[in-house]
Protein backbone atom coordinates (compact mmCIF):
# COMPACT_ATOMS: atom_id res chain seq x y z
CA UNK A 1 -23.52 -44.24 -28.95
CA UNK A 2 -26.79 -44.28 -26.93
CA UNK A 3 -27.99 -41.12 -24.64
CA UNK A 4 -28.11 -42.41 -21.26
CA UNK A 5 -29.69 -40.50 -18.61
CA UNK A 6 -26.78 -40.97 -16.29
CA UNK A 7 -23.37 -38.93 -17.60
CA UNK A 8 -20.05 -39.87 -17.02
CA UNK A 9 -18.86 -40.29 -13.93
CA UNK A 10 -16.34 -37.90 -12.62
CA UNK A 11 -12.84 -38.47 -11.48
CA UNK A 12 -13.06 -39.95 -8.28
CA UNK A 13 -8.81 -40.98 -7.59
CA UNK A 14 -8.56 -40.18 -4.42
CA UNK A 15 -5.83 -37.19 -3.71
CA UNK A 16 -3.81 -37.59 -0.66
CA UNK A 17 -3.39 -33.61 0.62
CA UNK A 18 -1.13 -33.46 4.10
CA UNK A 19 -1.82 -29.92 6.17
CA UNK A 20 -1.09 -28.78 9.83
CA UNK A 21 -3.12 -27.28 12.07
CA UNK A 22 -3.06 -25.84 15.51
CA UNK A 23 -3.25 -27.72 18.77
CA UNK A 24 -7.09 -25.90 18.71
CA UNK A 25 -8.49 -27.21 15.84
CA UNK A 26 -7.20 -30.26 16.45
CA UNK A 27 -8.96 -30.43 19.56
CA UNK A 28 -11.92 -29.04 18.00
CA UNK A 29 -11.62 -31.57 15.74
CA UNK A 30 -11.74 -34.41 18.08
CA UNK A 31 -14.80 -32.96 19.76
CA UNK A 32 -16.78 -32.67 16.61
CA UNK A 33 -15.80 -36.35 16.16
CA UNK A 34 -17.14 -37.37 19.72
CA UNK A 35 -20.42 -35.53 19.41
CA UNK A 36 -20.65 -37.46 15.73
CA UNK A 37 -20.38 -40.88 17.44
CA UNK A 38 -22.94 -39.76 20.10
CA UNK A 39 -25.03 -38.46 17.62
CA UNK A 40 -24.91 -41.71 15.07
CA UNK A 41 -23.64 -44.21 17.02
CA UNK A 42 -20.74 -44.62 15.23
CA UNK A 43 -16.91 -44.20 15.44
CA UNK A 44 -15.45 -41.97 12.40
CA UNK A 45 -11.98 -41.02 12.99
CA UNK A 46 -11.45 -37.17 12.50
CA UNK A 47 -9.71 -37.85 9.00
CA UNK A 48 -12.56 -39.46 7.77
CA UNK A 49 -15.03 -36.35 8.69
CA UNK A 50 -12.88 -34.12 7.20
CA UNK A 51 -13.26 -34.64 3.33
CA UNK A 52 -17.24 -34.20 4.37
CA UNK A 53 -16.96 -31.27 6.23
CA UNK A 54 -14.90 -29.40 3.74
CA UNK A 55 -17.49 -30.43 1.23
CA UNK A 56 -20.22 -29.41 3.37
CA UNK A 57 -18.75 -25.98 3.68
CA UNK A 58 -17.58 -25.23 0.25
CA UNK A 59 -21.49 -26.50 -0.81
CA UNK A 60 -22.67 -23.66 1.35
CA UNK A 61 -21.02 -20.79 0.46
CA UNK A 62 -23.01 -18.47 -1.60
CA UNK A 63 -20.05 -16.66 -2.25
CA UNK A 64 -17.59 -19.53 -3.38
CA UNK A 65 -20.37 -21.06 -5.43
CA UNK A 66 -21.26 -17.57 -7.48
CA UNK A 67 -17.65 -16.95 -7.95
CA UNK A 68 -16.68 -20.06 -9.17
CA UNK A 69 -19.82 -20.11 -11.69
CA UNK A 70 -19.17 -17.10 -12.74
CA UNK A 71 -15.35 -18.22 -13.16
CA UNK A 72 -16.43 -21.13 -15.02
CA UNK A 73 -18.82 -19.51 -16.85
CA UNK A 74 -15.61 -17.29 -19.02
CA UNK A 75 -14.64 -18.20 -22.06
């Protein structure tokens, strides 16, 4: 088998994951999605941001990331 630079790829099935929120965040929601548009110039609907923003958030906290290496990291 030849060592390629680039590994596997990971898993990328989407999941389908249903939640509700509050009348608030939902509006919050839809303002973050306006501001986006004016911002890029383009139309994302708020269930589109979403997966991003999570990621965005989980990739910056400190906390989550330590814990989870250090979770990861036990035999």
């Amino acid at each position: 088998m030849p060592d390629l630079k680039l590994g596997r790829l990971p898993d990328r099935t989407p999941i389908k994951l249903a939640i509700t929120i509050t009348p608030d965040l939902q509006a919050a929601l839809q303002a973050y999605a306006s501001i986006y548009a004016q911002a890029y110039g383009v139309e994302e609907p708020v269930a589109e941001l979403i997966p991003a923003m999570l990621t965005a958030f989980l990739e910056s906290d400190r906390g989550f990331l330590r814990a989870r290496d250090a979770q990861r990291s036990k035999p």
